[in-house]
C-alpha atoms as a PDB file:
ATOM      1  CA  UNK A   1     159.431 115.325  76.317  1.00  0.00           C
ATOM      2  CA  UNK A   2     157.383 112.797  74.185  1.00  0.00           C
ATOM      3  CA  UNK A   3     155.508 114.272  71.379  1.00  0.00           C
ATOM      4  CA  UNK A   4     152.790 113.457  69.181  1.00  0.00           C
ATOM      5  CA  UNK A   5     151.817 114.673  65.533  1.00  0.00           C
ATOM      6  CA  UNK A   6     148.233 114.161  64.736  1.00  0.00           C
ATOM      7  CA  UNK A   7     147.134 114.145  61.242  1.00  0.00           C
ATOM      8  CA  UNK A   8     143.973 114.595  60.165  1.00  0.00           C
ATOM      9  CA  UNK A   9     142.014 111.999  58.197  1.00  0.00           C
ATOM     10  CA  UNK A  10     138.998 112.774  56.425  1.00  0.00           C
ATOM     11  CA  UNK A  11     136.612 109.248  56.873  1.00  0.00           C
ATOM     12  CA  UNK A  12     134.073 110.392  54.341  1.00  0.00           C
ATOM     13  CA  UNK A  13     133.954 107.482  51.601  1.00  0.00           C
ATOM     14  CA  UNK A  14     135.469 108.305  48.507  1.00  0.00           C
ATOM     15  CA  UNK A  15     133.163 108.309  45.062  1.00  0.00           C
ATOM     16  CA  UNK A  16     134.171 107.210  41.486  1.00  0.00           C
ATOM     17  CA  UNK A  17     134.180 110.869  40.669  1.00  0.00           C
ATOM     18  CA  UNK A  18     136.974 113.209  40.089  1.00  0.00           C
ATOM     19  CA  UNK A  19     136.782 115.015  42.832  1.00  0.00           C
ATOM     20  CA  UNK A  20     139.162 117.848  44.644  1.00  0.00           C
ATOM     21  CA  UNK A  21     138.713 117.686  48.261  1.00  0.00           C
ATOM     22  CA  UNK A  22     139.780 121.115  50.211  1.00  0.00           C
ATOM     23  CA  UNK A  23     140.752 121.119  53.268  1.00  0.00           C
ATOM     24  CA  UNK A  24     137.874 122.479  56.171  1.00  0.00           C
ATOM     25  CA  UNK A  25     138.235 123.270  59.767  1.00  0.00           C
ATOM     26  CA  UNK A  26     136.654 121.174  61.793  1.00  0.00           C
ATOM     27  CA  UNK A  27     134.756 122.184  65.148  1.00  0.00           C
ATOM     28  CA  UNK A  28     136.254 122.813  68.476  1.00  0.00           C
ATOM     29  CA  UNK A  29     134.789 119.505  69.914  1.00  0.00           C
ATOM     30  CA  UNK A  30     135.717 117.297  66.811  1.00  0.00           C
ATOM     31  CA  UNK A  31     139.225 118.935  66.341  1.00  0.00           C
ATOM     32  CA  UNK A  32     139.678 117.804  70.100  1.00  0.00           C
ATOM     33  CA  UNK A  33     138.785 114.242  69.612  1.00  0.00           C
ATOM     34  CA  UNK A  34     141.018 114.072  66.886  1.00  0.00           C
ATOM     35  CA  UNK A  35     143.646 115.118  68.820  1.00  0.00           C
ATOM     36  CA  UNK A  36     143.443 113.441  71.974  1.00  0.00           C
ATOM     37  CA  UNK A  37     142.699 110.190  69.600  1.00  0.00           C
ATOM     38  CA  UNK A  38     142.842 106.967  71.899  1.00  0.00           C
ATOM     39  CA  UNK A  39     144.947 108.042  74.607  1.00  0.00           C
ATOM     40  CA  UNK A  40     142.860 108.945  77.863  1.00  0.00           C
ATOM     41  CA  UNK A  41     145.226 111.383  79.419  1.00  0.00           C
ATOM     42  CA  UNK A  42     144.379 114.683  79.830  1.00  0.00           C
ATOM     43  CA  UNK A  43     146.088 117.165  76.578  1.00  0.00           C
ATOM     44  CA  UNK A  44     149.069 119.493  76.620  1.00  0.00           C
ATOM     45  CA  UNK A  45     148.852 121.258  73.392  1.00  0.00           C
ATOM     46  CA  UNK A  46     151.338 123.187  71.269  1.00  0.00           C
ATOM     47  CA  UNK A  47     151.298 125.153  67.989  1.00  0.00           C
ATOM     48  CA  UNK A  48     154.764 125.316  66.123  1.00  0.00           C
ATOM     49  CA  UNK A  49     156.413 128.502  65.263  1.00  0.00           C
ATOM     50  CA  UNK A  50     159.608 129.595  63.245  1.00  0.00           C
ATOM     51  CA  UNK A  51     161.139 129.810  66.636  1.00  0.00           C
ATOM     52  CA  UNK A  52     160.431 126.609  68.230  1.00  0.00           C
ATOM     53  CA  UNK A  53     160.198 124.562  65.300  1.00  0.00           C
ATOM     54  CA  UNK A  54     161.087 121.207  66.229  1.00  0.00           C
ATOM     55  CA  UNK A  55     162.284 122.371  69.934  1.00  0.00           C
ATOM     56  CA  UNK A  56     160.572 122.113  73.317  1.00  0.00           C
ATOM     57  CA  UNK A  57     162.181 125.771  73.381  1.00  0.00           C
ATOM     58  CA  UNK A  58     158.198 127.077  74.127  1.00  0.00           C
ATOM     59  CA  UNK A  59     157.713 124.945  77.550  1.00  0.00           C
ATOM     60  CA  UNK A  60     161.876 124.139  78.598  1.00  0.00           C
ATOM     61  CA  UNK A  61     164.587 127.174  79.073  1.00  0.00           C
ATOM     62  CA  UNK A  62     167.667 125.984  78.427  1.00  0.00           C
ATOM     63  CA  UNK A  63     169.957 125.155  80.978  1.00  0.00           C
ATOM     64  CA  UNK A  64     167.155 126.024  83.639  1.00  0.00           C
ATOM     65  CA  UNK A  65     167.507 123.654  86.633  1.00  0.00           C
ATOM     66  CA  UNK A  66     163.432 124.042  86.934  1.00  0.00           C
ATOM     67  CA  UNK A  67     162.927 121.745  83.944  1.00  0.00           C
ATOM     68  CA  UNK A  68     162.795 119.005  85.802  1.00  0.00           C
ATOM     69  CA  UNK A  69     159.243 119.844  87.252  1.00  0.00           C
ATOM     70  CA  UNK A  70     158.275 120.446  83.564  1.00  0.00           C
ATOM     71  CA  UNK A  71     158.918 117.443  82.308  1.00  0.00           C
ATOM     72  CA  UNK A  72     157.855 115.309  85.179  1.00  0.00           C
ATOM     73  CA  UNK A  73     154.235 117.091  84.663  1.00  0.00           C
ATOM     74  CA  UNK A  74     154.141 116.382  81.023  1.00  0.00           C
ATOM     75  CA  UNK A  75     154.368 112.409  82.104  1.00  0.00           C
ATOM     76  CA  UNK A  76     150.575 112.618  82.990  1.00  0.00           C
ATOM     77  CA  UNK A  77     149.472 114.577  79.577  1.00  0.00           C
ATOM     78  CA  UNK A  78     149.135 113.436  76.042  1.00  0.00           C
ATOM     79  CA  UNK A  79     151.605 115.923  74.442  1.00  0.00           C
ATOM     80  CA  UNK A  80     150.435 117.192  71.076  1.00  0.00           C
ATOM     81  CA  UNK A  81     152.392 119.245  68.909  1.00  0.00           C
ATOM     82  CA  UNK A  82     150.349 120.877  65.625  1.00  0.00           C
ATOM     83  CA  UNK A  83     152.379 122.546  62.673  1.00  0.00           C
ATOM     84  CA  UNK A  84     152.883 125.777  62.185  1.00  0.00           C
ATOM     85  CA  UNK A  85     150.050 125.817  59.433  1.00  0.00           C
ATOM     86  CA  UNK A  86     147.603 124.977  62.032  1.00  0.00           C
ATOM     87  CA  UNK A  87     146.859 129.216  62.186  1.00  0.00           C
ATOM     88  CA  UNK A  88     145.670 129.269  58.688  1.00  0.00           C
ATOM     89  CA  UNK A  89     141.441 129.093  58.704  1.00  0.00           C
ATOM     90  CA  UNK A  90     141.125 125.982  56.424  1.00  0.00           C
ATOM     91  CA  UNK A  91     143.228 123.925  58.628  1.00  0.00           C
ATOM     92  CA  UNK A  92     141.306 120.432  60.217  1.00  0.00           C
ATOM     93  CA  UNK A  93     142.627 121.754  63.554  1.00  0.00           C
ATOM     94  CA  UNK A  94     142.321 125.796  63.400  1.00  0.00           C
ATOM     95  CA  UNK A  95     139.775 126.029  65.811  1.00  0.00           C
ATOM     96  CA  UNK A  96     142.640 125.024  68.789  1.00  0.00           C
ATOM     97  CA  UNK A  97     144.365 128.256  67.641  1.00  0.00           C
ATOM     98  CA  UNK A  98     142.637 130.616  65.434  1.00  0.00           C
ATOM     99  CA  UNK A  99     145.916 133.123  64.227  1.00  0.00           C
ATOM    100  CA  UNK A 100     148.745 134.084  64.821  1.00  0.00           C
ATOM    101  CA  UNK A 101     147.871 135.877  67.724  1.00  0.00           C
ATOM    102  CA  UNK A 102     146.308 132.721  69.692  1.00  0.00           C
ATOM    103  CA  UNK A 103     148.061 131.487  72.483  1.00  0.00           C
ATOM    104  CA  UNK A 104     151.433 129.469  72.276  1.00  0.00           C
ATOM    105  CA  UNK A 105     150.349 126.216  73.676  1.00  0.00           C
ATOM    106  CA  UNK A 106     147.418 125.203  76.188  1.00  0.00           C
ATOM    107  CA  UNK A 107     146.401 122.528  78.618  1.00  0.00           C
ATOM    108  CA  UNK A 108     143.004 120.894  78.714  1.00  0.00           C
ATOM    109  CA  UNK A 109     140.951 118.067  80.560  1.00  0.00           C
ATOM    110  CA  UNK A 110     140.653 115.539  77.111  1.00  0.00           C
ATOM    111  CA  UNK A 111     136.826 116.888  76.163  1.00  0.00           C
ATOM    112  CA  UNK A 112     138.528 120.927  76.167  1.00  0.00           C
ATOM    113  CA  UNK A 113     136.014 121.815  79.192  1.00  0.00           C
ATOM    114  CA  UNK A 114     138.838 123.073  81.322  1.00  0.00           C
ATOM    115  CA  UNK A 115     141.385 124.937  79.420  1.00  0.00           C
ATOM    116  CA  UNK A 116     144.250 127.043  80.071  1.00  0.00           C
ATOM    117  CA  UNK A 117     145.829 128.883  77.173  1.00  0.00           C
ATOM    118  CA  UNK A 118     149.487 129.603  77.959  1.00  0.00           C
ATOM    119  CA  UNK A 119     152.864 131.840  76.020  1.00  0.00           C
ATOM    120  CA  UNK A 120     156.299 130.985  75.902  1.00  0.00           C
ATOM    121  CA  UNK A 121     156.583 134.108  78.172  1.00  0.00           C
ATOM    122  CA  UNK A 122     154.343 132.430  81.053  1.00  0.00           C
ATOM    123  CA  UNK A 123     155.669 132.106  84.485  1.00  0.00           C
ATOM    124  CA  UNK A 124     157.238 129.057  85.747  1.00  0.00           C
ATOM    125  CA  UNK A 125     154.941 129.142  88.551  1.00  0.00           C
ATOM    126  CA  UNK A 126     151.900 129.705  86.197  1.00  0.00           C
ATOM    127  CA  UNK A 127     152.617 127.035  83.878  1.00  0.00           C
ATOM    128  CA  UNK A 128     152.957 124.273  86.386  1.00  0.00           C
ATOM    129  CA  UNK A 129     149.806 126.111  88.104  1.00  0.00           C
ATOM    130  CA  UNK A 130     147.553 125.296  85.042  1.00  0.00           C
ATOM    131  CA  UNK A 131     149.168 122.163  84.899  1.00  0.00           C
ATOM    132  CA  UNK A 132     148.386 121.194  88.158  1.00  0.00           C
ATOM    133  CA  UNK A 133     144.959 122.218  88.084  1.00  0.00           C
ATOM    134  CA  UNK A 134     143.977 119.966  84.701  1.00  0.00           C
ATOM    135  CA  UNK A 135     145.939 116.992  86.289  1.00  0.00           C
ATOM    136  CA  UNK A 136     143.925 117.244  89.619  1.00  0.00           C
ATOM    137  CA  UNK A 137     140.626 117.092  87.097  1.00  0.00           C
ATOM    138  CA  UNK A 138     141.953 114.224  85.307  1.00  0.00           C
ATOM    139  CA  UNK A 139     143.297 111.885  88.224  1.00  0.00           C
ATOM    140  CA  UNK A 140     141.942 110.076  90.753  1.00  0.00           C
ATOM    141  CA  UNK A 141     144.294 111.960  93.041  1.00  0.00           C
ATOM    142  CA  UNK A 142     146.871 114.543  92.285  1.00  0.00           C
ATOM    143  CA  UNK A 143     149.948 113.201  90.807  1.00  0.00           C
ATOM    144  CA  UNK A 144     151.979 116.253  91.171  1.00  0.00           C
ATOM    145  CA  UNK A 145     152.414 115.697  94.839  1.00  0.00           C
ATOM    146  CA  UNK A 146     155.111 112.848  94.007  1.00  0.00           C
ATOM    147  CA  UNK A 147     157.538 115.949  92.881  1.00  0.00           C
ATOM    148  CA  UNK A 148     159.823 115.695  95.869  1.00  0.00           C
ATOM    149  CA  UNK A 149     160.304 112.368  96.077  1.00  0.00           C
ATOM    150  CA  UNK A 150     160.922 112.199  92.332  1.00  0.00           C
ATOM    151  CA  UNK A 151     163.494 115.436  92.048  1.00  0.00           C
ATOM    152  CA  UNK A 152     165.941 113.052  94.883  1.00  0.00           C
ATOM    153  CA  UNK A 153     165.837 110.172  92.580  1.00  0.00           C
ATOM    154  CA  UNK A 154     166.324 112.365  89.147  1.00  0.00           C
ATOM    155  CA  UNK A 155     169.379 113.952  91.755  1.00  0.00           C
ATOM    156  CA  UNK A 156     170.531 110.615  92.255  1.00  0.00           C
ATOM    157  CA  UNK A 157     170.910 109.605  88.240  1.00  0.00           C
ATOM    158  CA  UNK A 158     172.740 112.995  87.898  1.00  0.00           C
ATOM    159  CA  UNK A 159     175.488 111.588  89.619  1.00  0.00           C
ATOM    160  CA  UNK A 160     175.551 107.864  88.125  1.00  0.00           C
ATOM    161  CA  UNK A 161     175.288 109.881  84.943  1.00  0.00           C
ATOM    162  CA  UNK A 162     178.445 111.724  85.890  1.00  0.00           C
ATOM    163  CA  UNK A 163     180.097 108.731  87.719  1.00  0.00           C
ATOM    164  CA  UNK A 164     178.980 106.629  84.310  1.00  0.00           C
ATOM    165  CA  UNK A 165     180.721 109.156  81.986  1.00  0.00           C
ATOM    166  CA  UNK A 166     183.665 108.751  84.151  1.00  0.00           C
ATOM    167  CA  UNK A 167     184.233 105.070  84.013  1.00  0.00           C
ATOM    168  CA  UNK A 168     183.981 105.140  80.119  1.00  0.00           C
ATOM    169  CA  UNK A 169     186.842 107.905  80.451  1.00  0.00           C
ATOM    170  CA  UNK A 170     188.888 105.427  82.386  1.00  0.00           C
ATOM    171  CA  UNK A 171     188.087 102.532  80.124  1.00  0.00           C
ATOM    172  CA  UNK A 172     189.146 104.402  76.861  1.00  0.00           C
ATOM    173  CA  UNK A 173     191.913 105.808  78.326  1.00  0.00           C
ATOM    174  CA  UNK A 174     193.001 102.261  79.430  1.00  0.00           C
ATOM    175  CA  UNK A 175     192.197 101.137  75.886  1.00  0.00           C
ATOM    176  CA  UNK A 176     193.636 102.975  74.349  1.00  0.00           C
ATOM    177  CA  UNK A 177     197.505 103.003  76.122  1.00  0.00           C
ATOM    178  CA  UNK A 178     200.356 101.997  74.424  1.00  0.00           C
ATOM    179  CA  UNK A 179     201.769  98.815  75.496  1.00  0.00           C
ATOM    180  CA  UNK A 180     200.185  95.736  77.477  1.00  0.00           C
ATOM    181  CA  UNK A 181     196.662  96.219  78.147  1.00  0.00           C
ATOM    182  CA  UNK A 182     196.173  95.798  82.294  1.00  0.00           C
ATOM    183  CA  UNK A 183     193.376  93.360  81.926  1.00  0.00           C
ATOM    184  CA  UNK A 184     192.585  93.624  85.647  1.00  0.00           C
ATOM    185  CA  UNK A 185     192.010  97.026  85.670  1.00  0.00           C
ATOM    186  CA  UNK A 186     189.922  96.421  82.937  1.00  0.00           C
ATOM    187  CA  UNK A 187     187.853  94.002  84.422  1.00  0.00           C
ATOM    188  CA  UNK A 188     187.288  96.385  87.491  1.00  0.00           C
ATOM    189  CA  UNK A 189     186.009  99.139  85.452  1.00  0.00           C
ATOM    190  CA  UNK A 190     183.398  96.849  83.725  1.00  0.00           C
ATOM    191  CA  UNK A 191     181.919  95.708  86.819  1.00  0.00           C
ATOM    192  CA  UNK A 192     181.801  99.078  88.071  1.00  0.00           C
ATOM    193  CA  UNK A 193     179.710  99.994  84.950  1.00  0.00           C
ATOM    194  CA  UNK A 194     177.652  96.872  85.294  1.00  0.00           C
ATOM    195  CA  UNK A 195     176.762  97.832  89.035  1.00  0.00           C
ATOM    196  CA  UNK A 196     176.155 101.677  88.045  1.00  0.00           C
ATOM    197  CA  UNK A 197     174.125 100.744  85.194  1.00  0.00           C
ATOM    198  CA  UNK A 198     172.170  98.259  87.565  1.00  0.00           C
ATOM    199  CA  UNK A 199     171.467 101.193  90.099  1.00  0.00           C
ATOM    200  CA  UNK A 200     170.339 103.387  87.132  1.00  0.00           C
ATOM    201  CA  UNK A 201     167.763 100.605  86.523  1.00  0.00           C
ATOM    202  CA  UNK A 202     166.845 100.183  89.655  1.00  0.00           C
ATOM    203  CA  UNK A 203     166.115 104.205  90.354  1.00  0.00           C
ATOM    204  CA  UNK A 204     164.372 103.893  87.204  1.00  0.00           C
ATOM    205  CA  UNK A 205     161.907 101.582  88.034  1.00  0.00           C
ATOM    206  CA  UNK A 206     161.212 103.581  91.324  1.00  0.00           C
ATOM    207  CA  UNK A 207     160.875 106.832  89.109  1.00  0.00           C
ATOM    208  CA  UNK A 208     158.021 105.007  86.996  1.00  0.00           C
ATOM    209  CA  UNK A 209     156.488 103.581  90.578  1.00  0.00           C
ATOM    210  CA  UNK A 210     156.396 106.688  92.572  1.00  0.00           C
ATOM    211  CA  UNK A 211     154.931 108.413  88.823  1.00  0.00           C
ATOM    212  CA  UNK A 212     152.111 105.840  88.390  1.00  0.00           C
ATOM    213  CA  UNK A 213     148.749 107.158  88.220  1.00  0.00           C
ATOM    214  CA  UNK A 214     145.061 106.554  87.828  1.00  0.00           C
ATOM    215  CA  UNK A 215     142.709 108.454  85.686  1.00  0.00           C
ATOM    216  CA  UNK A 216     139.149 109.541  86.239  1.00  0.00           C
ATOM    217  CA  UNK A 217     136.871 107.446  84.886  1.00  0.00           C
ATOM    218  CA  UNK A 218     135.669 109.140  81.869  1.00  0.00           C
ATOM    219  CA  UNK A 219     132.338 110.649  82.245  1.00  0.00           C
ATOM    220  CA  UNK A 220     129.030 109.305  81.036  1.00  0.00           C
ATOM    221  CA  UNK A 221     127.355 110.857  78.092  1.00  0.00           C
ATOM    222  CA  UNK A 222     124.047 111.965  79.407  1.00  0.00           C
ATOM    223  CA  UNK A 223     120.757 109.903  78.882  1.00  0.00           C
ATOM    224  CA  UNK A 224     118.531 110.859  76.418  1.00  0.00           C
ATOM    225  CA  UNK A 225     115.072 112.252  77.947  1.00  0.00           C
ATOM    226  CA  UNK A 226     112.089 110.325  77.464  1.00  0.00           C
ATOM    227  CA  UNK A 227     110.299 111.774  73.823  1.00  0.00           C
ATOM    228  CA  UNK A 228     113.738 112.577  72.611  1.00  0.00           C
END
């Protein structure tokens, strides 16, 4: 999965005077802006912990062949992971998760309208529930309905993968013989690479086709009524 790390940035101008600045929680509604930051896709948003530090341990089980659907669905979010700080009450970004006892993660729409807070412990089923719900908010139409189609080409690069890995056995066991190097068997196994590499291209280009989606165009902030 792709991660970002915000960092907050106070933009208040600096004066001559020695000052020492602490640190503040911000609002919900600014600590979300600062977040999401300039990408438009809806948020998936995690808080650190001693036990997934650095890990994607919270959202992906290991060795679970249901990952796949997890990471496809993060494609369409801005993934956001916060430090483990983030609980403490003078952090810019406290208001997303208040203590200890706040949820593990959550997805959102981008403005935090719709917002589903979510634990390690959370179904499968739930999790790509809520997922499903904020992505049908955010996109024109409902990426997640590409799954299928997607799951036989990820199927597909499991066995180039596999059939990759096995060439490069063959090559450095060629290699690495005693004796006269066969140059012609050498030569086959490098095309063969060069054509399974080519398909892995190829199925990767249809991945990112058959995942291609549009966004909602953000709403309009409301008018101002006449007097106001």
């Amino acid at each position: 999965m792709k991660w970002d790390y915000p960092v907050y940035r106070d933009a208040t101008p600096k004066s001559d005077a020695t000052t020492v600045k602490l640190r503040k929680a911000l609002a919900f509604e600014e600590a979300m802006r600062h977040v999401a930051g300039s990408d438009p896709r809806p948020l998936l948003v995690l808080r650190e912990c001693k036990t997934c530090n650095k890990t994607d341990n919270a959202l992906l089980k290991a060795g679970a062949s249901d990952n796949e659907k997890t990471v496809l669905y993060s494609r369409w979010f801005h993934c956001v992971k916060l430090p483990m700080d983030v609980i403490q009450e003078d952090h810019p970004f406290n208001a997303l998760f208040k203590d200890n006892n706040a949820p593990h993660f959550f997805v959102a729409t981008r403005d935090g309208a719709d917002l589903f807070p979510l634990e390690t412990a959370t179904s499968r089923s739930e999790l790509w529930s809520s997922m499903g719900k904020v992505l049908a908010k955010s996109y024109k139409k409902d990426p997640t309905g590409c799954f299928q189609d997607v799951q036989h080409e990820f199927d597909r690069l499991d066995v180039l993968d596999s059939r990759i890995n096995d060439l490069e056995t063959q090559k450095n066991s060629l290699l690495e013989t005693a004796g006269k190097l066969d140059a012609s068997k050498l030569k086959k196994i490098e095309a063969d690479l060069a054509s399974v590499r080519k398909e892995i291209a190829d199925i990767t280009k249809t991945i990112e086709k058959l995942t291609k989606a549009e966004l909602k165009p953000a709403a309009k902030p409301a008018e101002p009524k006449a007097g106001e």
